[in-house]
Every structure is written in structure tokens, then in C-alpha cells.
C-alpha atoms as a PDB file:
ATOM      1  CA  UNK A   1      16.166 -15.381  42.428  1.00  0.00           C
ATOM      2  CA  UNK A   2      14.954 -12.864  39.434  1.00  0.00           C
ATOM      3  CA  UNK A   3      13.884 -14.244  36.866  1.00  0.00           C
ATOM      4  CA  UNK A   4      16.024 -14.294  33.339  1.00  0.00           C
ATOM      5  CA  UNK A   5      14.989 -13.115  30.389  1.00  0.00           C
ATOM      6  CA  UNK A   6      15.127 -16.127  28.688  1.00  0.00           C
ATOM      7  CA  UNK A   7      11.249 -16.591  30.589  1.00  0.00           C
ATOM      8  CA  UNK A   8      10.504 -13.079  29.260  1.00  0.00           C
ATOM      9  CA  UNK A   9      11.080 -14.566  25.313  1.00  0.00           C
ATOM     10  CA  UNK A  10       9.520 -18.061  25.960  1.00  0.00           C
ATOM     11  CA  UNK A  11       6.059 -16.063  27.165  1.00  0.00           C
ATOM     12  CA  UNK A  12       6.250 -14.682  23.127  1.00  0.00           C
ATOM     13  CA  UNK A  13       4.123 -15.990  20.975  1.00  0.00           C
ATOM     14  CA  UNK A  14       7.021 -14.907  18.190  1.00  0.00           C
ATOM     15  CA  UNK A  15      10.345 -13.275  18.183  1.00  0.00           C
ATOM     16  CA  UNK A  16      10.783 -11.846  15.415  1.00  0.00           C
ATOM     17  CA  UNK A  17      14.366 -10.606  14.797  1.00  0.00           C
ATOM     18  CA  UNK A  18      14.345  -8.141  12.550  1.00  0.00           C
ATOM     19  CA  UNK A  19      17.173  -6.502  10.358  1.00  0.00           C
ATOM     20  CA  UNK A  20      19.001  -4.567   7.842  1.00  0.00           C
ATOM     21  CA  UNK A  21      21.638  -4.924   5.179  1.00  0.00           C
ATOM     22  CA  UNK A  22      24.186  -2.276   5.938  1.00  0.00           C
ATOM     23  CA  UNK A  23      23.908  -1.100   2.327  1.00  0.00           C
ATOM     24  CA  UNK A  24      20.181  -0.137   2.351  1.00  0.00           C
ATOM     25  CA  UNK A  25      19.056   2.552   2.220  1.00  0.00           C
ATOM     26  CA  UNK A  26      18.479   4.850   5.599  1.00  0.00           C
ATOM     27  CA  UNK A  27      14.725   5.620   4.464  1.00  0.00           C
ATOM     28  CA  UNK A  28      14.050   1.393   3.661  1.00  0.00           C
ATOM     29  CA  UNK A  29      15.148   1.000   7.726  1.00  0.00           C
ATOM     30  CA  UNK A  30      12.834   3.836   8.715  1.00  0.00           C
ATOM     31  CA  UNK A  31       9.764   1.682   6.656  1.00  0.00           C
ATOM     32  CA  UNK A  32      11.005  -1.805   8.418  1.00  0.00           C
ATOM     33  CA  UNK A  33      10.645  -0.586  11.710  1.00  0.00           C
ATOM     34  CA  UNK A  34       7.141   1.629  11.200  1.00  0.00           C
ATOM     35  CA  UNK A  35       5.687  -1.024   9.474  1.00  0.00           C
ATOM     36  CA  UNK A  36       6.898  -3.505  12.247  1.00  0.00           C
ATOM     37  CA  UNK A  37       6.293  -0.636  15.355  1.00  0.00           C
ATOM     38  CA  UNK A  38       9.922  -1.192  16.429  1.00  0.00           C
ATOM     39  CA  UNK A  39      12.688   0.855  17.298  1.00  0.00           C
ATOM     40  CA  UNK A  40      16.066  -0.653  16.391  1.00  0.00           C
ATOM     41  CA  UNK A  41      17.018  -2.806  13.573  1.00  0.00           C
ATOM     42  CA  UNK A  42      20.149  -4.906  13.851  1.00  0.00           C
ATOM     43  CA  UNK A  43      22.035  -4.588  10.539  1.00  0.00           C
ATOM     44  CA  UNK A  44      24.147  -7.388   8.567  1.00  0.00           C
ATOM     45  CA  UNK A  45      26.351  -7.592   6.208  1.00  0.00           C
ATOM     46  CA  UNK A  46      25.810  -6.842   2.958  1.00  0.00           C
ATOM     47  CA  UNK A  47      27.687  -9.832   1.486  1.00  0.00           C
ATOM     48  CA  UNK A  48      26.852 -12.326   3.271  1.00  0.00           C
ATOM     49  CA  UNK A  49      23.159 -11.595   3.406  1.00  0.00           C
ATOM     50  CA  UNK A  50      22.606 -13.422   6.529  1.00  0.00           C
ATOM     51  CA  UNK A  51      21.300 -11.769   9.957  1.00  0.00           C
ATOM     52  CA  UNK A  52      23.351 -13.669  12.184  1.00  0.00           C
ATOM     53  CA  UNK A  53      26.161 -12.009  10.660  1.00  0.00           C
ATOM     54  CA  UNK A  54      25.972  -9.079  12.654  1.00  0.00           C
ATOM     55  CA  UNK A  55      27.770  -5.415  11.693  1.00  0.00           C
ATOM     56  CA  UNK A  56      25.731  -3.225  13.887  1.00  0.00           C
ATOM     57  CA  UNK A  57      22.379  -1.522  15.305  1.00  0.00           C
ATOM     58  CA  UNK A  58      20.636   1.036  13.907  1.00  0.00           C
ATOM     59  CA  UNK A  59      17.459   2.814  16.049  1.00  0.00           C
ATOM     60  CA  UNK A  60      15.310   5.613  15.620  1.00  0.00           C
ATOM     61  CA  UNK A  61      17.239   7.785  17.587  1.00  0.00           C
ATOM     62  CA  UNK A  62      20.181   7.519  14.894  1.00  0.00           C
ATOM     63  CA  UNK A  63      17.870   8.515  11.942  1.00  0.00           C
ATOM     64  CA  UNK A  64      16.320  11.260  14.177  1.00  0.00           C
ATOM     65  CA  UNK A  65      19.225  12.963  14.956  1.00  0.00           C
ATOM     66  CA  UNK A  66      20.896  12.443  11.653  1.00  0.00           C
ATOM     67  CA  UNK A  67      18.072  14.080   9.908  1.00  0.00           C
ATOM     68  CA  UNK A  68      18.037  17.195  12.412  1.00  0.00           C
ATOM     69  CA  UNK A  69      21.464  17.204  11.431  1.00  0.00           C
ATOM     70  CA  UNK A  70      21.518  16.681   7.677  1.00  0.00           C
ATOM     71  CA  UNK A  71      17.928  17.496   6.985  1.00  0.00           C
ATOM     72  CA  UNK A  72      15.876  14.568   5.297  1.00  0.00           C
ATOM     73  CA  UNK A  73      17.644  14.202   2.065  1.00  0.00           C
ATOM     74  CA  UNK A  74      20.165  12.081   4.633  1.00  0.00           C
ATOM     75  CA  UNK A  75      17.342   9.198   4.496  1.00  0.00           C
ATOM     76  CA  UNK A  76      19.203   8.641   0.923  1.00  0.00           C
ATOM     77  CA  UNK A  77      22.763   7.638   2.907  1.00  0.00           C
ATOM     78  CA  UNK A  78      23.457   4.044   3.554  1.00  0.00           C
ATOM     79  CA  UNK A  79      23.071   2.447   6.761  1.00  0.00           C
ATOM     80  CA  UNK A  80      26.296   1.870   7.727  1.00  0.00           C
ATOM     81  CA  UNK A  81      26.912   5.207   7.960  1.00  0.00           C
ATOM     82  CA  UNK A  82      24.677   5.864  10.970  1.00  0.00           C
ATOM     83  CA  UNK A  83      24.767   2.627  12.921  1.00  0.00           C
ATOM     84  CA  UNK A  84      26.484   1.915  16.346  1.00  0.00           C
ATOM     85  CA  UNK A  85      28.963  -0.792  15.969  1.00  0.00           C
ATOM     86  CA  UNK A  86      29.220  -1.682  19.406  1.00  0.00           C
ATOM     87  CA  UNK A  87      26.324  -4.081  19.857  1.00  0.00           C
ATOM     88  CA  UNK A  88      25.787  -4.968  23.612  1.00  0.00           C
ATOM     89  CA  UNK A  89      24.099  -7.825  24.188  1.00  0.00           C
ATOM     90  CA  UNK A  90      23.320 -10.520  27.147  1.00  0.00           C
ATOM     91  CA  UNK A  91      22.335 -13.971  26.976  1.00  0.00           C
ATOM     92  CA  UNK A  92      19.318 -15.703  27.198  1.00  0.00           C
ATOM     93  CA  UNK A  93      19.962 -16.487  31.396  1.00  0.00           C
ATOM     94  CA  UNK A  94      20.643 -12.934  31.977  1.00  0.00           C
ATOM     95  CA  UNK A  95      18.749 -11.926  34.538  1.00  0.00           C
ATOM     96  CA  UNK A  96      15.869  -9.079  33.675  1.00  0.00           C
ATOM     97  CA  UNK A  97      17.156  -6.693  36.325  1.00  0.00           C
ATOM     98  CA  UNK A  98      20.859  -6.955  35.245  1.00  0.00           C
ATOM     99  CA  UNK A  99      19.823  -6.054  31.714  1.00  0.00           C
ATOM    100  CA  UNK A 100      18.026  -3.423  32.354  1.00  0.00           C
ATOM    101  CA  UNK A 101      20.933  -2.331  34.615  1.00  0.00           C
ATOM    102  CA  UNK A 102      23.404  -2.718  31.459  1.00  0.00           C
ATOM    103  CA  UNK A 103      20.606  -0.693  28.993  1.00  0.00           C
ATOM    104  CA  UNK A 104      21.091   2.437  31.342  1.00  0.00           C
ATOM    105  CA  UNK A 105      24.281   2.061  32.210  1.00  0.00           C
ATOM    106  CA  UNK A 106      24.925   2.509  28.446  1.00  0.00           C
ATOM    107  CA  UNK A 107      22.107   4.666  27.819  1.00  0.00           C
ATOM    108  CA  UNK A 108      20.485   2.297  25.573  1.00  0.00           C
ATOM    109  CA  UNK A 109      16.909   1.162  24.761  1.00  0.00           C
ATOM    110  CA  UNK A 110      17.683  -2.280  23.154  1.00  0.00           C
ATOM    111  CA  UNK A 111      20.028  -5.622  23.669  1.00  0.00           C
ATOM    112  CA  UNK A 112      20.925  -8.080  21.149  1.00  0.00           C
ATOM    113  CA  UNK A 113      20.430 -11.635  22.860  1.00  0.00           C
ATOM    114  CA  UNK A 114      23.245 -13.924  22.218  1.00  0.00           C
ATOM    115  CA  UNK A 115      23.105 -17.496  23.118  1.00  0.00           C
ATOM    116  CA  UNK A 116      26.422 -19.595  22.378  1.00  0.00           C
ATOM    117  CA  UNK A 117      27.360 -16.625  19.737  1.00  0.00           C
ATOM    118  CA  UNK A 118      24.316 -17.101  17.641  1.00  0.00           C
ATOM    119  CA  UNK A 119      21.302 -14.367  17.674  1.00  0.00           C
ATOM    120  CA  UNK A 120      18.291 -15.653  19.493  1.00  0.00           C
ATOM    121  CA  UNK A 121      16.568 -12.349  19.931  1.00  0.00           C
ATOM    122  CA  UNK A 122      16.610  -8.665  20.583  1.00  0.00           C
ATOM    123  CA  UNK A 123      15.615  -7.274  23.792  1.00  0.00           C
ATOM    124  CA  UNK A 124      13.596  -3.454  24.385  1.00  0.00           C
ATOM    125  CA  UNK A 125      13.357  -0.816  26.989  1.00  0.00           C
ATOM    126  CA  UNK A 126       9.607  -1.395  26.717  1.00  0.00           C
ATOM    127  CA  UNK A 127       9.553  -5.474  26.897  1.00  0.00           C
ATOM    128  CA  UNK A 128      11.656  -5.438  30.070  1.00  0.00           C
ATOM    129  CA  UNK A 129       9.808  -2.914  31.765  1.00  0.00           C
ATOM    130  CA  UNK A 130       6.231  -4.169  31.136  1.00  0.00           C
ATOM    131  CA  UNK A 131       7.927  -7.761  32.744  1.00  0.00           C
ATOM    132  CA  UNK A 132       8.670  -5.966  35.740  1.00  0.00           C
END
């Protein structure tokens, strides 16, 4: 049976979730994830200020092509006006095949994981294939 990725986020020694206020600023989500090497940021709602309460995803490839777009005066613009609202995610017992499966199926490189509704974790390209 393949193993879930619920192994793959017990082997961390932390799982850090991090996120964005959908308010901030396009440029403060680019400094989060260099100064944290990651490539998505899960963004919250502004007025409730609390990262399980979950608007959206925002990755590099969002701010990329919005500045080739806009030019980089767009790193001004909010958040929310770049982020994917769909958020796909899988749960903890998901297995690590199936998820990768469902990332390029959707031509994705990162999963929320959801257990019982609440966020538990977020899931890369990268993670999943250095586990397999």
C-alpha cells in the first residue's frame, strides 16, 4: 500500500505553515517566501487575522507573471488581487502518489493539507518528489 503523506509530515522536524493577509502588500509576500525559501503562501483574511481562515494561495508564479505583465510597480497591488481562490487540497491519509497525481492534473506545485477542515500543513512539488 503507498504510503500517505501524513508519514511524509511526521518525518518533519517542523511544519511551518506559512501565510498572508490578503491585504498586504504583493512585495511583503515576495519577502515571506525568500526569506523562508518557499514558493506559495496561503493567504487569510484580512479581518479575521487568523490563517486557518483561508481566502486563497498565492505562489511565485502569480507575482512572476503579474510583474511581466504590469512591470514591478505591480509589487505595490494587494494580494488578493493575484491569488487563486480555488485552493486544492488533500488530507493528511492521502496517499503520496494520488497527490502528486492531483498537483499535475491541475498543473500545480503545492496542496493545502486539510484534516477535519482545519489546516495541518501545505504540501510542495519538491517535498513529494524527494519522498519518492
Amino acid at each position: 500500500m503507498p504510503e500517505s503523506i501524513e508519514s511524509l509530515l511526521l518525518n518533519q522536524r517542523y511544519w511551518d505553515i506559512f501565510s498572508v493577509a490578503r491585504n498586504s502588500s504583493i512585495e511583503k509576500a515576495c519577502k515571506i517566501m525568500d526569506k523562508n525559501r518557499i514558493g506559495a503562501l496561503l493567504v487569510y483574511c484580512s479581518d479575521s487575522n487568523d490563517p486557518q481562515d483561508l481566502e486563497g494561495i498565492v505562489t511565485e508564479r502569480d507575482i512572476i507573471e503579474l510583474v511581466a505583465r504590469k512591470g514591478k510597480d505591480s509589487l505595490k497591488d494587494e494580494v488578493n488581487e493575484i491569488m487563486s481562490k480555488n485552493i486544492i487540497s488533500v488530507t493528511p491519509q492521502c496517499n503520496k502518489m494520488d497527490a502528486l497525481d492531483l498537483m499535475m492534473e491541475n498543473q500545480i506545485r503545492h496542496l493545502a493539507v486539510m484534516d477535519q477542515e482545519k489546516l495541518v500543513g501545505v504540501l510542495s512539488m519538491r517535498d513529494l518528489i524527494k519522498q519518492l
